[in-house]
C-alpha atoms as a PDB file:
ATOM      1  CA  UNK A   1      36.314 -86.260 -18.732  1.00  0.00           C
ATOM      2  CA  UNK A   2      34.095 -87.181 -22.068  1.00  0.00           C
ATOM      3  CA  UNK A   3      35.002 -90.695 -20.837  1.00  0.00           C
ATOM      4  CA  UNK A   4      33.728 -90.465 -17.267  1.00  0.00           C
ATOM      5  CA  UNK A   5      30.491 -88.645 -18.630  1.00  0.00           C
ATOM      6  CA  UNK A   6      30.154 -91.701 -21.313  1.00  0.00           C
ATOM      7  CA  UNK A   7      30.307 -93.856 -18.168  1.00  0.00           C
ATOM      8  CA  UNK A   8      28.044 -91.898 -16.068  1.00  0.00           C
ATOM      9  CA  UNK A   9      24.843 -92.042 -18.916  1.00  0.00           C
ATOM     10  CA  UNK A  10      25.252 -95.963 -19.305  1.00  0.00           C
ATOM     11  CA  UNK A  11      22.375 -96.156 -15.997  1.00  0.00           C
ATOM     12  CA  UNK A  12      21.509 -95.040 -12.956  1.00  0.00           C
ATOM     13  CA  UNK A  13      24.035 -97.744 -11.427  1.00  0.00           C
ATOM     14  CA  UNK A  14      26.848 -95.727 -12.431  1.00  0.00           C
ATOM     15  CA  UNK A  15      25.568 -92.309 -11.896  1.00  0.00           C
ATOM     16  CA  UNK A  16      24.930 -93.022  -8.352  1.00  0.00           C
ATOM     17  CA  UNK A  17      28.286 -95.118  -7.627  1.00  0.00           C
ATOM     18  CA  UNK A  18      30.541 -92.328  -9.380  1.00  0.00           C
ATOM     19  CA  UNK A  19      28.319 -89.649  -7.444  1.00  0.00           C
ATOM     20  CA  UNK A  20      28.021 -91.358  -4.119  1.00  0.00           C
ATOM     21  CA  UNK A  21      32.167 -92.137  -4.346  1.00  0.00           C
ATOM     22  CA  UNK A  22      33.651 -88.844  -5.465  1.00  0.00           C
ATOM     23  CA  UNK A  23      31.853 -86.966  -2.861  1.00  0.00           C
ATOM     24  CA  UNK A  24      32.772 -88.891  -0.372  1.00  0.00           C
ATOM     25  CA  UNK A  25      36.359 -88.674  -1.328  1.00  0.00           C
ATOM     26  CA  UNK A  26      38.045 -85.428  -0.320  1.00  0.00           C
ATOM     27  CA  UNK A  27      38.376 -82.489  -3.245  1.00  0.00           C
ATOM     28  CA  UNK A  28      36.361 -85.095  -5.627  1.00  0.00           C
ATOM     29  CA  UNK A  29      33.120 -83.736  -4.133  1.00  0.00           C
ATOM     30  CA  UNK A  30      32.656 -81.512  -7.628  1.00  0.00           C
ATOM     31  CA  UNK A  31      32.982 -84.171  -9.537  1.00  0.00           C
ATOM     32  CA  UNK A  32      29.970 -85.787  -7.788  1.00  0.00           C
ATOM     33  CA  UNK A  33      28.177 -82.327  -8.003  1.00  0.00           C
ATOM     34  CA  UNK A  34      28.964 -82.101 -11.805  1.00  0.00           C
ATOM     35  CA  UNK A  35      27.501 -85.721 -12.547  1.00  0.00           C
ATOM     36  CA  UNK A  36      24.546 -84.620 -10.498  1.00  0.00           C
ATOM     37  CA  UNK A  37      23.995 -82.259 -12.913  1.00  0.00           C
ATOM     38  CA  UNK A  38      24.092 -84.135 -16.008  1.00  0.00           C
ATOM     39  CA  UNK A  39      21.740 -86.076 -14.728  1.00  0.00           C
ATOM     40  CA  UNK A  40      19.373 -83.509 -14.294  1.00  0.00           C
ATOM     41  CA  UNK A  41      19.907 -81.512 -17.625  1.00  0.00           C
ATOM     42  CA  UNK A  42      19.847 -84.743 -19.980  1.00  0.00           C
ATOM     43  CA  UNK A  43      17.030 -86.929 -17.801  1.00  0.00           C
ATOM     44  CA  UNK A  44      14.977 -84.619 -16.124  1.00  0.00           C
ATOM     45  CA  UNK A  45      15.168 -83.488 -12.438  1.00  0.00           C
ATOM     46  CA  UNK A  46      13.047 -86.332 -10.931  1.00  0.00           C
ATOM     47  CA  UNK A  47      15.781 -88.714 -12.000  1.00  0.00           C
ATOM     48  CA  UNK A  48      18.487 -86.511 -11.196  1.00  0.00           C
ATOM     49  CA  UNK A  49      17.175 -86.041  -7.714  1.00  0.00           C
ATOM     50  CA  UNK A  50      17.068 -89.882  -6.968  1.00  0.00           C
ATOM     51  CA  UNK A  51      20.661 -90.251  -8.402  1.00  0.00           C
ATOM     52  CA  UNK A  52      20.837 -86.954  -5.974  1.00  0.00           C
ATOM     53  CA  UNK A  53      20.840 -89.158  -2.780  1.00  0.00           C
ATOM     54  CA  UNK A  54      23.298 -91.211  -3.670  1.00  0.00           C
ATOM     55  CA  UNK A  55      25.717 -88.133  -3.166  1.00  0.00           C
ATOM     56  CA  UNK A  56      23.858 -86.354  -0.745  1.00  0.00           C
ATOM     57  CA  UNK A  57      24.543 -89.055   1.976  1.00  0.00           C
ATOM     58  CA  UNK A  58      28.577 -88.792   1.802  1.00  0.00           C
ATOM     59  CA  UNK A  59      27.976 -85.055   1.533  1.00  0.00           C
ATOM     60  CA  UNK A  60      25.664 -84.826   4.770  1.00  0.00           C
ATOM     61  CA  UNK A  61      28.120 -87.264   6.534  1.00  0.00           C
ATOM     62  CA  UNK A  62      30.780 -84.606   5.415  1.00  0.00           C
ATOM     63  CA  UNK A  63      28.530 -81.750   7.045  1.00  0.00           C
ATOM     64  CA  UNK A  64      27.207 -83.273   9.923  1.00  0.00           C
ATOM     65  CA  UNK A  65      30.300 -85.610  10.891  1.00  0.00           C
ATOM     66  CA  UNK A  66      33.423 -83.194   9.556  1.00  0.00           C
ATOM     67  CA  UNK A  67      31.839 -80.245  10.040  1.00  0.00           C
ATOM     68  CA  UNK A  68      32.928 -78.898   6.582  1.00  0.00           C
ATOM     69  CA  UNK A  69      29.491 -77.946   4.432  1.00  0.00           C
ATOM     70  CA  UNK A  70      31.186 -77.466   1.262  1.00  0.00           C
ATOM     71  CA  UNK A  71      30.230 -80.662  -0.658  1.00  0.00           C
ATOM     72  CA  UNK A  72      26.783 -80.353   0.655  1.00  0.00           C
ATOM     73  CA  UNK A  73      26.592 -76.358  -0.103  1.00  0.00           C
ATOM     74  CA  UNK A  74      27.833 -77.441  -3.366  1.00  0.00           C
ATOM     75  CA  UNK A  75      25.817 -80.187  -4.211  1.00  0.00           C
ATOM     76  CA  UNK A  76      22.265 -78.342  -3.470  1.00  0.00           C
ATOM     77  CA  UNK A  77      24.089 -75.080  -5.651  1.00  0.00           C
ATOM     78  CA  UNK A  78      24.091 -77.259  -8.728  1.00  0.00           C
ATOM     79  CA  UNK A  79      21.126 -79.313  -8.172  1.00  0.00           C
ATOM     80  CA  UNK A  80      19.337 -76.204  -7.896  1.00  0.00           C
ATOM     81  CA  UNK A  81      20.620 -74.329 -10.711  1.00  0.00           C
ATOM     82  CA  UNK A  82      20.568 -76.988 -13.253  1.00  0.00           C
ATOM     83  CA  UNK A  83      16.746 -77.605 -12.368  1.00  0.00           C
ATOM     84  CA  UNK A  84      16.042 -74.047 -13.321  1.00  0.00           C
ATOM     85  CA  UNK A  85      17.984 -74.304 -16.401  1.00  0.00           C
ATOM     86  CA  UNK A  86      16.581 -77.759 -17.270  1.00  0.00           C
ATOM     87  CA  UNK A  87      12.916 -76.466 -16.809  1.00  0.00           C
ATOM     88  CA  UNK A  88      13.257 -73.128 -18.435  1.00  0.00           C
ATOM     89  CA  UNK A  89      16.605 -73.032 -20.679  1.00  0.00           C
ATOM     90  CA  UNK A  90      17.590 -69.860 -19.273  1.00  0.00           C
ATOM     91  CA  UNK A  91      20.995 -69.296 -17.920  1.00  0.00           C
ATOM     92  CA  UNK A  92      19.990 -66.087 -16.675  1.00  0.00           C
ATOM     93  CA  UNK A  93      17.424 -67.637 -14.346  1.00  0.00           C
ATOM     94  CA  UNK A  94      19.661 -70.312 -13.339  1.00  0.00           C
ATOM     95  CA  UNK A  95      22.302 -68.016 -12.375  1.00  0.00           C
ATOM     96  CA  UNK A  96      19.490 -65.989 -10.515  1.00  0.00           C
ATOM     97  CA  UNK A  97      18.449 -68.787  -8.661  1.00  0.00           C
ATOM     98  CA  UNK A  98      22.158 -69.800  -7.926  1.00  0.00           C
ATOM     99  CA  UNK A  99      22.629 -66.405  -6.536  1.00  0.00           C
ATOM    100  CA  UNK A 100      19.843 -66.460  -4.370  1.00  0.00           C
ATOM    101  CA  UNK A 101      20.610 -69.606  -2.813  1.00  0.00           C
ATOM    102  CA  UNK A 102      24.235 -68.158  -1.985  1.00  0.00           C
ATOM    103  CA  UNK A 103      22.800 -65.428   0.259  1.00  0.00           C
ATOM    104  CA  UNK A 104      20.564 -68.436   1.886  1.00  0.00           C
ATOM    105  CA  UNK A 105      24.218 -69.507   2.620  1.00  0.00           C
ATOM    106  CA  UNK A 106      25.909 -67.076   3.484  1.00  0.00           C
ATOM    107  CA  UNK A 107      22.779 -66.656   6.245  1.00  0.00           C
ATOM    108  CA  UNK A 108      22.956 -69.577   7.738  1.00  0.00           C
ATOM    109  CA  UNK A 109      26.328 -70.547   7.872  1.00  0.00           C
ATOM    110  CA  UNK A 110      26.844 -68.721  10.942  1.00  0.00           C
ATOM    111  CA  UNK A 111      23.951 -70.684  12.465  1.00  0.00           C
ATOM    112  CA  UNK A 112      24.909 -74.234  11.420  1.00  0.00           C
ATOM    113  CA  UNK A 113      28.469 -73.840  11.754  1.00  0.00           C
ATOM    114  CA  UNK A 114      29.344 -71.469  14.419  1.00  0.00           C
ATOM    115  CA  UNK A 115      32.196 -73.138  15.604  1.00  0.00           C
ATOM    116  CA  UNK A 116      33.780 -73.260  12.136  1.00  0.00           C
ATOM    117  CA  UNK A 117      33.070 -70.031  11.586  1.00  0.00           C
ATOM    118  CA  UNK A 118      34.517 -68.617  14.683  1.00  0.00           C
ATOM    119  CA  UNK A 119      38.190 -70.740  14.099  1.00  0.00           C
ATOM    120  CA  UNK A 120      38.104 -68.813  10.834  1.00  0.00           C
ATOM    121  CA  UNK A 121      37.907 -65.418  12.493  1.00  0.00           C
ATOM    122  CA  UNK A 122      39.953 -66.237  15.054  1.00  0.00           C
ATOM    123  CA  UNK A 123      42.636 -67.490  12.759  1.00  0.00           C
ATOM    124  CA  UNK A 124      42.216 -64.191  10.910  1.00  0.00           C
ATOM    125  CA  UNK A 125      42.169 -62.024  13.371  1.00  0.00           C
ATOM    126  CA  UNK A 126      45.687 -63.270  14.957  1.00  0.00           C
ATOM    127  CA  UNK A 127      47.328 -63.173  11.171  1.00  0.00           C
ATOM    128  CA  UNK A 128      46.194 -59.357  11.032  1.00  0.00           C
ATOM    129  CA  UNK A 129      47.551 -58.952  14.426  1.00  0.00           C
ATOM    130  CA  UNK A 130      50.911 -60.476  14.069  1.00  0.00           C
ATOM    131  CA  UNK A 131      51.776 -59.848  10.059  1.00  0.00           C
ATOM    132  CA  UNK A 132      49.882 -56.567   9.588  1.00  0.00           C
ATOM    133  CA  UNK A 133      49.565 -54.706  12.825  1.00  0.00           C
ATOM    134  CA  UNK A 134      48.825 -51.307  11.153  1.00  0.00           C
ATOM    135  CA  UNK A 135      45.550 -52.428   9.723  1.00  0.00           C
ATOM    136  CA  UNK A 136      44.354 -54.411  12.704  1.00  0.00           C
ATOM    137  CA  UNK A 137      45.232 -51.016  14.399  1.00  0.00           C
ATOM    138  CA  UNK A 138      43.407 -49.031  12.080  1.00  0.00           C
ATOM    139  CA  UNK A 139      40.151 -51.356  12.687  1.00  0.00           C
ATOM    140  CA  UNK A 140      40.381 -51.705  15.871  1.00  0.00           C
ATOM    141  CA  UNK A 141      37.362 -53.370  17.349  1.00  0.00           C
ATOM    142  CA  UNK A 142      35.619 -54.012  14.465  1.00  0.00           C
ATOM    143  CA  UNK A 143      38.797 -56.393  13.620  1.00  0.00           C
ATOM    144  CA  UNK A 144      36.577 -59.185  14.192  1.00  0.00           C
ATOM    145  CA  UNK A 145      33.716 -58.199  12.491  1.00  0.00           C
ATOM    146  CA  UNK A 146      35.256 -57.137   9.389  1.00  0.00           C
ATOM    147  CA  UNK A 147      36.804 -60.956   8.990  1.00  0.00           C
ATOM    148  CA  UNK A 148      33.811 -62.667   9.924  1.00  0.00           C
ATOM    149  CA  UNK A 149      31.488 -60.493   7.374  1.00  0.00           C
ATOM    150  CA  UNK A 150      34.815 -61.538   4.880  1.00  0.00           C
ATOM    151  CA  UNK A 151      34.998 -65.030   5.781  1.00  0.00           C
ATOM    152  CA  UNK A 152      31.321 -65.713   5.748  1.00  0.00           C
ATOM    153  CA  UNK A 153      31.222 -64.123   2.355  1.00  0.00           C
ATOM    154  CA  UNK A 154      34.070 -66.019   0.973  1.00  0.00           C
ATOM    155  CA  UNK A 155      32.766 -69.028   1.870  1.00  0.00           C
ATOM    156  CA  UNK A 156      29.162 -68.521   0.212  1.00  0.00           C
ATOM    157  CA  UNK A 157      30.710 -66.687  -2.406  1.00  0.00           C
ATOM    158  CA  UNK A 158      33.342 -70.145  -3.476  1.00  0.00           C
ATOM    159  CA  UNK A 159      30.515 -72.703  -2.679  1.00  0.00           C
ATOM    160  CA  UNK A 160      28.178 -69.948  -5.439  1.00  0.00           C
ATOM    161  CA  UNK A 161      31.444 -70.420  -7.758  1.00  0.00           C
ATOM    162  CA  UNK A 162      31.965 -73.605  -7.532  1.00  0.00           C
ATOM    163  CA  UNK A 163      28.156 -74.766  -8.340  1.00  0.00           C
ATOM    164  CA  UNK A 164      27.694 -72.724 -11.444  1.00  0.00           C
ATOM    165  CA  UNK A 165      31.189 -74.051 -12.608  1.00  0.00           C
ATOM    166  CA  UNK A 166      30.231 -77.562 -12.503  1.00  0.00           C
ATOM    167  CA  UNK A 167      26.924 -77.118 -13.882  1.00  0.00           C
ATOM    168  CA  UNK A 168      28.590 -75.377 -16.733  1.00  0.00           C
ATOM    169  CA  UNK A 169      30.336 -78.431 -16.523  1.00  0.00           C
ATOM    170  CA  UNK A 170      27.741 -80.753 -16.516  1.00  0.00           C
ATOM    171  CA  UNK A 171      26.320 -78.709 -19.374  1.00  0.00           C
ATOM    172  CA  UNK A 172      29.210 -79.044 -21.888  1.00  0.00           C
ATOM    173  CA  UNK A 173      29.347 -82.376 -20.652  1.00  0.00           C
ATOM    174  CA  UNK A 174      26.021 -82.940 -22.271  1.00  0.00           C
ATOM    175  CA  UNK A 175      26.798 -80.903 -25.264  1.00  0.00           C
ATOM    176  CA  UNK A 176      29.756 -82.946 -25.770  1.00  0.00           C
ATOM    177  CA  UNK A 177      27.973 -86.300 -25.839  1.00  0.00           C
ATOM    178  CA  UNK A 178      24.504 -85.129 -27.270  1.00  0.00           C
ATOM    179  CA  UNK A 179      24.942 -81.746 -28.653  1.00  0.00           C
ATOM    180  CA  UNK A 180      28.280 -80.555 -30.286  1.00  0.00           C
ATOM    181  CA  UNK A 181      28.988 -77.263 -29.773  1.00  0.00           C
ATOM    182  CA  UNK A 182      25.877 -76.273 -28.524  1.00  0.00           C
ATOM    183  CA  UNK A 183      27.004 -75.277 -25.238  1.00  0.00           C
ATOM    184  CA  UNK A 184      29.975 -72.964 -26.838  1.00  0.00           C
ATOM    185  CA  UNK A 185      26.735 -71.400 -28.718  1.00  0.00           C
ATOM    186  CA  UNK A 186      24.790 -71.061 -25.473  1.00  0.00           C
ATOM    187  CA  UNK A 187      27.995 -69.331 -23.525  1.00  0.00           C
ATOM    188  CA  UNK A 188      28.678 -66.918 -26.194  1.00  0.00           C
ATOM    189  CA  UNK A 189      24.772 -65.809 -26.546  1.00  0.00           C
ATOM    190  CA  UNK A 190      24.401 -65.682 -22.850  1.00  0.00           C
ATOM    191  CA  UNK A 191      23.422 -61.751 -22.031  1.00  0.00           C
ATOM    192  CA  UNK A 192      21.349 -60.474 -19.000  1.00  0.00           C
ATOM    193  CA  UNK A 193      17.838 -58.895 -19.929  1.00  0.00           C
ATOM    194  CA  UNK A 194      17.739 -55.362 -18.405  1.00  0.00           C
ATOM    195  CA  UNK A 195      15.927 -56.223 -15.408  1.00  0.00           C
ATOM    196  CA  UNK A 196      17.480 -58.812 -14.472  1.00  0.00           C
ATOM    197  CA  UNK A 197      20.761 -56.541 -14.681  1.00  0.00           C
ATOM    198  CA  UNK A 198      19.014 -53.842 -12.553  1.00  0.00           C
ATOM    199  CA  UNK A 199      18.117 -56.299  -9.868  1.00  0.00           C
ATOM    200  CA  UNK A 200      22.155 -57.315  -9.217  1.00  0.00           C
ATOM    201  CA  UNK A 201      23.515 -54.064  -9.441  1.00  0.00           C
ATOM    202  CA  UNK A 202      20.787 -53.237  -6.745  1.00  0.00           C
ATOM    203  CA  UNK A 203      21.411 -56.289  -4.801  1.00  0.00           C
ATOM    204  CA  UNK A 204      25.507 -55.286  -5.114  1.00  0.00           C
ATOM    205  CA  UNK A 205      24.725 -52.042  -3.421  1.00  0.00           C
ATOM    206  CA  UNK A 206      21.723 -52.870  -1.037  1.00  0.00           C
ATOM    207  CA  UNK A 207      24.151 -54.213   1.842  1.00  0.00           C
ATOM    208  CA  UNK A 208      24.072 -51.189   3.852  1.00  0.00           C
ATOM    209  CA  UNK A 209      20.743 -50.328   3.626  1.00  0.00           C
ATOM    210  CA  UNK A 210      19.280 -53.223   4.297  1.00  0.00           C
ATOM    211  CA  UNK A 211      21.788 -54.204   7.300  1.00  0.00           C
ATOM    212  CA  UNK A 212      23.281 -57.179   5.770  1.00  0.00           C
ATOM    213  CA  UNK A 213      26.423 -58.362   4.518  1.00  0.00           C
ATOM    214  CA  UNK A 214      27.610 -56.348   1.764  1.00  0.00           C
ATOM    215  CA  UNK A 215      30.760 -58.697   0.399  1.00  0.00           C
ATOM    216  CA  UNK A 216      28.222 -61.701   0.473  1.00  0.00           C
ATOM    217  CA  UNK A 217      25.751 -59.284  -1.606  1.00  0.00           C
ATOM    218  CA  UNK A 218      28.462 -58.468  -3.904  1.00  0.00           C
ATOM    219  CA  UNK A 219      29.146 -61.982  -4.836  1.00  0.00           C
ATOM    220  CA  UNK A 220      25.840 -62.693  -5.417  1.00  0.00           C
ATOM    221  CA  UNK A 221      24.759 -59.560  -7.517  1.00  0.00           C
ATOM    222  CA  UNK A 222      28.424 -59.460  -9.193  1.00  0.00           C
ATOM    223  CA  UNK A 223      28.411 -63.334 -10.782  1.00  0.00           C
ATOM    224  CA  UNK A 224      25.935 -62.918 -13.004  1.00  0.00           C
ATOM    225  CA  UNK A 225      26.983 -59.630 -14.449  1.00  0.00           C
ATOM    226  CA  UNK A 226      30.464 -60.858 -14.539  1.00  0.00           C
ATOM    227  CA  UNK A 227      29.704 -64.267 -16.200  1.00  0.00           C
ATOM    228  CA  UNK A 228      27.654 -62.420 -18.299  1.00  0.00           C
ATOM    229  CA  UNK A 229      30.868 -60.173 -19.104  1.00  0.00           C
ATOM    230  CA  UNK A 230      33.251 -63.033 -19.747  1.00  0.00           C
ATOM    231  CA  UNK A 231      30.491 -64.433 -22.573  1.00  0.00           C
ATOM    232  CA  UNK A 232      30.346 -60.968 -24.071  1.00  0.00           C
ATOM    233  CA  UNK A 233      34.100 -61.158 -25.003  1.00  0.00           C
ATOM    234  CA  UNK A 234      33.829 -65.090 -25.954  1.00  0.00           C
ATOM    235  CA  UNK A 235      30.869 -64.127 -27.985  1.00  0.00           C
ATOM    236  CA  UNK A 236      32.905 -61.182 -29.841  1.00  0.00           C
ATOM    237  CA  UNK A 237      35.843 -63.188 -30.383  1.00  0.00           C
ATOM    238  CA  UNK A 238      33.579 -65.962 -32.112  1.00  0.00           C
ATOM    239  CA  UNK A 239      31.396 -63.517 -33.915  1.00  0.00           C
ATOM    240  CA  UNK A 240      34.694 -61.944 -35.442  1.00  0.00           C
ATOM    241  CA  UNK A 241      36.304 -65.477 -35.725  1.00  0.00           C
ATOM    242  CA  UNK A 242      39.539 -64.488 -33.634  1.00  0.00           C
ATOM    243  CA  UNK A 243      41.629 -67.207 -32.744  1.00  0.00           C
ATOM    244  CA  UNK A 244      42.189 -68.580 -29.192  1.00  0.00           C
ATOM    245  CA  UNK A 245      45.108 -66.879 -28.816  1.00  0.00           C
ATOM    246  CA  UNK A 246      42.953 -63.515 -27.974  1.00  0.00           C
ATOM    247  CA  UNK A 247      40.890 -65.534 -25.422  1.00  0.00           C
ATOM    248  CA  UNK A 248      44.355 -66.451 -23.795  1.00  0.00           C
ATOM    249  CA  UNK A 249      45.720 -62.733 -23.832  1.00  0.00           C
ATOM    250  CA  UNK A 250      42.081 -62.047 -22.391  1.00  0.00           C
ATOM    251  CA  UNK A 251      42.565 -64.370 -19.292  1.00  0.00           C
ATOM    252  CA  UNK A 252      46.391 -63.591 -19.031  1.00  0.00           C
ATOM    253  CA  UNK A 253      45.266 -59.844 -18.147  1.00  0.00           C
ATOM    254  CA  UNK A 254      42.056 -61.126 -16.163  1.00  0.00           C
ATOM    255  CA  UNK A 255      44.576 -62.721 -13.870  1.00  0.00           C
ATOM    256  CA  UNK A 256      47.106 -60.085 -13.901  1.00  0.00           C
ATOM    257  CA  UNK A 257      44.964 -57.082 -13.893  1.00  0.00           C
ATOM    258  CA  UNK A 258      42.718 -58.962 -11.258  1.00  0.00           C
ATOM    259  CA  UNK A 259      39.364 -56.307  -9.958  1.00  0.00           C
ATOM    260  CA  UNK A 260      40.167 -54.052 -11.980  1.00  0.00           C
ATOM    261  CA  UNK A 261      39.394 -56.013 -15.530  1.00  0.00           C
ATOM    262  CA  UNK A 262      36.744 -57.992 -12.928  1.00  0.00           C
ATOM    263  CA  UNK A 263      34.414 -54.586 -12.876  1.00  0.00           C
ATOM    264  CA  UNK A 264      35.181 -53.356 -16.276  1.00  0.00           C
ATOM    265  CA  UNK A 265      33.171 -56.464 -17.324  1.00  0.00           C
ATOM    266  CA  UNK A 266      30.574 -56.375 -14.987  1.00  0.00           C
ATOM    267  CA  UNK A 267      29.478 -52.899 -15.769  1.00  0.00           C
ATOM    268  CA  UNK A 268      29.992 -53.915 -19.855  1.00  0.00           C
ATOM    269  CA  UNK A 269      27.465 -56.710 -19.205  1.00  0.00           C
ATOM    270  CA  UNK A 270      25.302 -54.155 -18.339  1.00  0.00           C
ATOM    271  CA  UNK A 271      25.612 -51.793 -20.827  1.00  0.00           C
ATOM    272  CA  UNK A 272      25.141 -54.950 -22.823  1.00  0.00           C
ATOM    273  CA  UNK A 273      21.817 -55.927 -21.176  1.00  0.00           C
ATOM    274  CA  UNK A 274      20.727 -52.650 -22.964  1.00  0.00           C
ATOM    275  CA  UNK A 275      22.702 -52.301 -26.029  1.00  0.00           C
ATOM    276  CA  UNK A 276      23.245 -56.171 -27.058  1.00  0.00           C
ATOM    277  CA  UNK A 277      26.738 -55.127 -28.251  1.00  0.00           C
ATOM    278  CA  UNK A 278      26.840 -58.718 -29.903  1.00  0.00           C
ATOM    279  CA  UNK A 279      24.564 -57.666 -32.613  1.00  0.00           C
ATOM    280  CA  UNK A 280      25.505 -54.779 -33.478  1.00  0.00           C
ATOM    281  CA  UNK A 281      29.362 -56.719 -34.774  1.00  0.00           C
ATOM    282  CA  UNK A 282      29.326 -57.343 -37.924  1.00  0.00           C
ATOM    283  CA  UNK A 283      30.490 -61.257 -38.231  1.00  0.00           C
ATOM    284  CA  UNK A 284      33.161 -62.597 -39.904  1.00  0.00           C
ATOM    285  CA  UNK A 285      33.615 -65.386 -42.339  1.00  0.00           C
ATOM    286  CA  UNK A 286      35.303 -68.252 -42.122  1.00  0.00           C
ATOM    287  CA  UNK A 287      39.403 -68.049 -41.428  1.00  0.00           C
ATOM    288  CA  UNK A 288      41.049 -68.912 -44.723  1.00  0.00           C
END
């Protein structure tokens, strides 16, 4: 990959082309997204927006012609995000902006892509029906509702995901070929202020209140928090100079533990948006 970024920086030529190609090319569309945003961090979003086009064309043609929105949805996820981050080096303003774009999403998905959205449900709605009778008993009529609130949250949720991945991406990317180790320092520092934490634990909750969609709330108030949670324990383990062997345990139980380990961290990152636990570990020297 530290090739393909090498070959992306030579011009504009081969930004675009590598861009324009991978999106148009089915499950390559992040790659396009990620370049995108290397672009932007290292050269500064005017440039990165007219390398941009290159890879919004395939990506509208994707949206428009295959009705599928995801390498579009994608595409404006990390074109917005690393803008924000490029302009004010703050990954907690990035992510902010990220997350507000998702809910944009999750809006109006169901009224750009009706049709793709109603296949979903429908598809749902007959698995429930013929592989788990008892709970599409239990829902009854809201059957339907329940998927499509689930479906239309997944989908904003994974194209949210996705777009902060590859601009973290993107990022280390840069680091990499400019700045080594410098996004490793930036993950393990990265901690929510306290308002910032207050405003996606309220937007986690809000859902009911306000009448919207509370799963597609949750996704946007919960990635922050719990990307903000996984750099806590990357930070700690760096700070005490543990090996990578405790990061793999870490991930081994984040997979096998699943929610459960998933909240834990959310609600550390925000007892660590007050407390900076961080700085209050004492570091450790070098290994011997």
């Amino acid at each position: 990959m530290r090739a393909l970024a090498q070959f992306v920086m030579r011009g504009p030529l081969q930004a675009g082309g590598v861009a324009a190609v991978t999106t148009a090319i089915p499950l390559l569309f992040w790659i396009g997204a990620a370049v995108i945003g290397l672009v932007i961090l290292r050269l500064g979003i005017s440039q990165g927006l007219n390398i941009g086009l290159w890879a919004l064309l395939p990506a509208l043609g994707w949206s428009w012609f295959g009705q599928d929105p995801t390498a579009l949805a994608v595409l404006l996820q990390v074109m917005l995000i690393a803008s924000i981050l490029r302009t004010t080096l703050s990954w907690e303003k990035a992510l902010l902006a990220g997350s507000f774009l998702g809910i944009v999403t999750g809006m109006m998905l169901p009224l750009l892509y009706p049709d793709l959205l109603n296949d979903l449900v429908q598809t749902g709605v007959r698995f429930y029906e013929e592989y788990n009778a008892e709970v599409a008993s239990s829902l009854g009529d809201r059957l339907e509702t329940v998927i499509r609130q689930t479906m239309n949250a997944s989908m904003a949720g994974t194209y949210l995901v996705t777009g902060v991945g590859m601009t973290m991406l993107a990022r280390s990317w840069q680091a990499g070929l400019y700045n080594p180790g410098g996004f490793r320092a930036e993950f393990h520092s990265l901690r929510l202020s306290p308002a910032i934490a207050v405003i996606c634990v309220i937007t986690m909750v809000a859902g009911p209140v306000l009448g919207l969609n509370s799963m597609l709330l949750g996704w946007a108030g919960g990635l922050p928090l719990f990307l903000a949670g996984l750099a806590l324990v990357h930070g700690i383990v760096g700070r005490k100079n543990l090996s990578g062997q405790w990061l793999i345990i870490f991930y081994l139980a984040l997979v096998l533990l699943g929610p459960s380990l998933m909240i834990l961290l959310v609600v550390l990152a925000f007892v660590d948006s007050w407390l900076d636990i961080r700085r209050r570990i004492k570091p450790s020297g070098p290994a011997e």
